[in-house]
Protein backbone atom coordinates (compact mmCIF):
# COMPACT_ATOMS: atom_id res chain seq x y z
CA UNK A 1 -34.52 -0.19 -51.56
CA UNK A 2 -31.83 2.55 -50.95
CA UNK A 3 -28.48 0.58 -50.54
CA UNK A 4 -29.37 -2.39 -52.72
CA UNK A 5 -27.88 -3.13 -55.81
CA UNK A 6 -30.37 -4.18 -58.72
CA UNK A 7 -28.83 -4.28 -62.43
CA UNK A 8 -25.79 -4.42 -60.73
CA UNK A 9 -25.48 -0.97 -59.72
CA UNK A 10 -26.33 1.11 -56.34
CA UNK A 11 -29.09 3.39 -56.11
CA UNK A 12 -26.70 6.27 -55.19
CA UNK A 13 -25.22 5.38 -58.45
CA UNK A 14 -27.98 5.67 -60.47
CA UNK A 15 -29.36 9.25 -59.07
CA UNK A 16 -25.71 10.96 -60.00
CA UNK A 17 -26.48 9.47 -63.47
CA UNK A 18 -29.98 9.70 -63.91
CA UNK A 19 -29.51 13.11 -66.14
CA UNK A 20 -27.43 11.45 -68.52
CA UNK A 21 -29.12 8.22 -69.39
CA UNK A 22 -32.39 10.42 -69.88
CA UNK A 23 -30.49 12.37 -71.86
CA UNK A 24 -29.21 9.05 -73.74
CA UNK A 25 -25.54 9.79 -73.37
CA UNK A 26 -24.00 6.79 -71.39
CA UNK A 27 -22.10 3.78 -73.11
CA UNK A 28 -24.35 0.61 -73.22
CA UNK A 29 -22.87 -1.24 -70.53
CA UNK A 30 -23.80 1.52 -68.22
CA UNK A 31 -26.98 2.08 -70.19
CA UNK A 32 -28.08 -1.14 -69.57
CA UNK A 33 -27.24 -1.48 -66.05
CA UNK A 34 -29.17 1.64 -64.71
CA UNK A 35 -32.26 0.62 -67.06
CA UNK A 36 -32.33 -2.65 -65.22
CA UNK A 37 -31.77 -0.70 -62.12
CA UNK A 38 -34.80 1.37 -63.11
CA UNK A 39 -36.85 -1.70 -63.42
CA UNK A 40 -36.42 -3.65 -60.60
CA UNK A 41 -36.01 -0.78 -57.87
CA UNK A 42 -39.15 0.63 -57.40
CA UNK A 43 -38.14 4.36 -55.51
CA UNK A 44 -35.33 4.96 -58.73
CA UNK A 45 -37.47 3.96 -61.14
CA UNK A 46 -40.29 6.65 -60.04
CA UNK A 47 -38.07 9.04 -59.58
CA UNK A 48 -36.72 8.57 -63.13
CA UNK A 49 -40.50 8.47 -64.22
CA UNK A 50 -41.02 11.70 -62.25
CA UNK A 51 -37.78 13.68 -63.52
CA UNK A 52 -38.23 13.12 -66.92
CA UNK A 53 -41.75 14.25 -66.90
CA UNK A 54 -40.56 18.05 -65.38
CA UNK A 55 -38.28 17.51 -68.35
CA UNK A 56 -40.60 16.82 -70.73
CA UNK A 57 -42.96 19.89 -69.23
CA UNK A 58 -39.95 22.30 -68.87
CA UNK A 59 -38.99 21.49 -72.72
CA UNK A 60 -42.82 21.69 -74.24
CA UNK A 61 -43.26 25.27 -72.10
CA UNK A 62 -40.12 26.87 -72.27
CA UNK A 63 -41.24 29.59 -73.96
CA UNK A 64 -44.28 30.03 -71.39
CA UNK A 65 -43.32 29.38 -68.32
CA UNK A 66 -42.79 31.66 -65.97
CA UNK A 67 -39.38 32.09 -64.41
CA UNK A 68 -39.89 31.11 -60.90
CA UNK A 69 -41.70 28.39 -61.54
CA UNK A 70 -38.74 26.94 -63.97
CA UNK A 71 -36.75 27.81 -61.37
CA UNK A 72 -38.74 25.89 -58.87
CA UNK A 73 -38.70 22.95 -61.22
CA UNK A 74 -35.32 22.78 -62.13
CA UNK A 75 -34.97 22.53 -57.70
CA UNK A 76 -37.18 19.79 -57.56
CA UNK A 77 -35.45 17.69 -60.35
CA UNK A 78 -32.08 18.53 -58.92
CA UNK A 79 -33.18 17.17 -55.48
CA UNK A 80 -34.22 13.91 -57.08
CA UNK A 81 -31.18 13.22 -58.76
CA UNK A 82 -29.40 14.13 -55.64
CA UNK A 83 -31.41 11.73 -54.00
CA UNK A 84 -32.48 14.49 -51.20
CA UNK A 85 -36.24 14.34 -50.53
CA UNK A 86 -38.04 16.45 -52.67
């Protein structure tokens, strides 16, 4: 589905802001187009699914997780949002 433009907006689009609507900080218009994005586009919206559960582990074992495998985490999410393979 790379290329097409569900809610409006290109999946190119939504990978550079992928980190900021999970982190809830875009206005609603732009909200609202990458969650519709998300819905209909099957490769963002697992990515999006994928990326914010390494978020959610990073953030619950921060405290216990070892540095290089943080480190290999934080790669992996990066190369999502980048829209490289990961």
């Amino acid at each position: 589905m790379m290329g097409r433009k569900p809610g409006g907006i290109s999946c190119r689009k939504v990978g550079k802001v992928l980190q900021t609507h999970l982190d809830g900080e875009l206005d609603d218009t732009r909200r609202r187009m990458v969650a519709a994005h998300l819905e209909e586009c099957e490769r963002c919206g697992l990515e999006a699914d994928v990326l914010a559960g390494v978020r959610a582990a990073l953030r619950s074992r921060r405290d216990h997780l070892p540095v290089a495998t943080a480190a290999a985490l934080r790669e992996f999410s990066d190369r999502l949002v980048n829209g490289e393979e990961p």
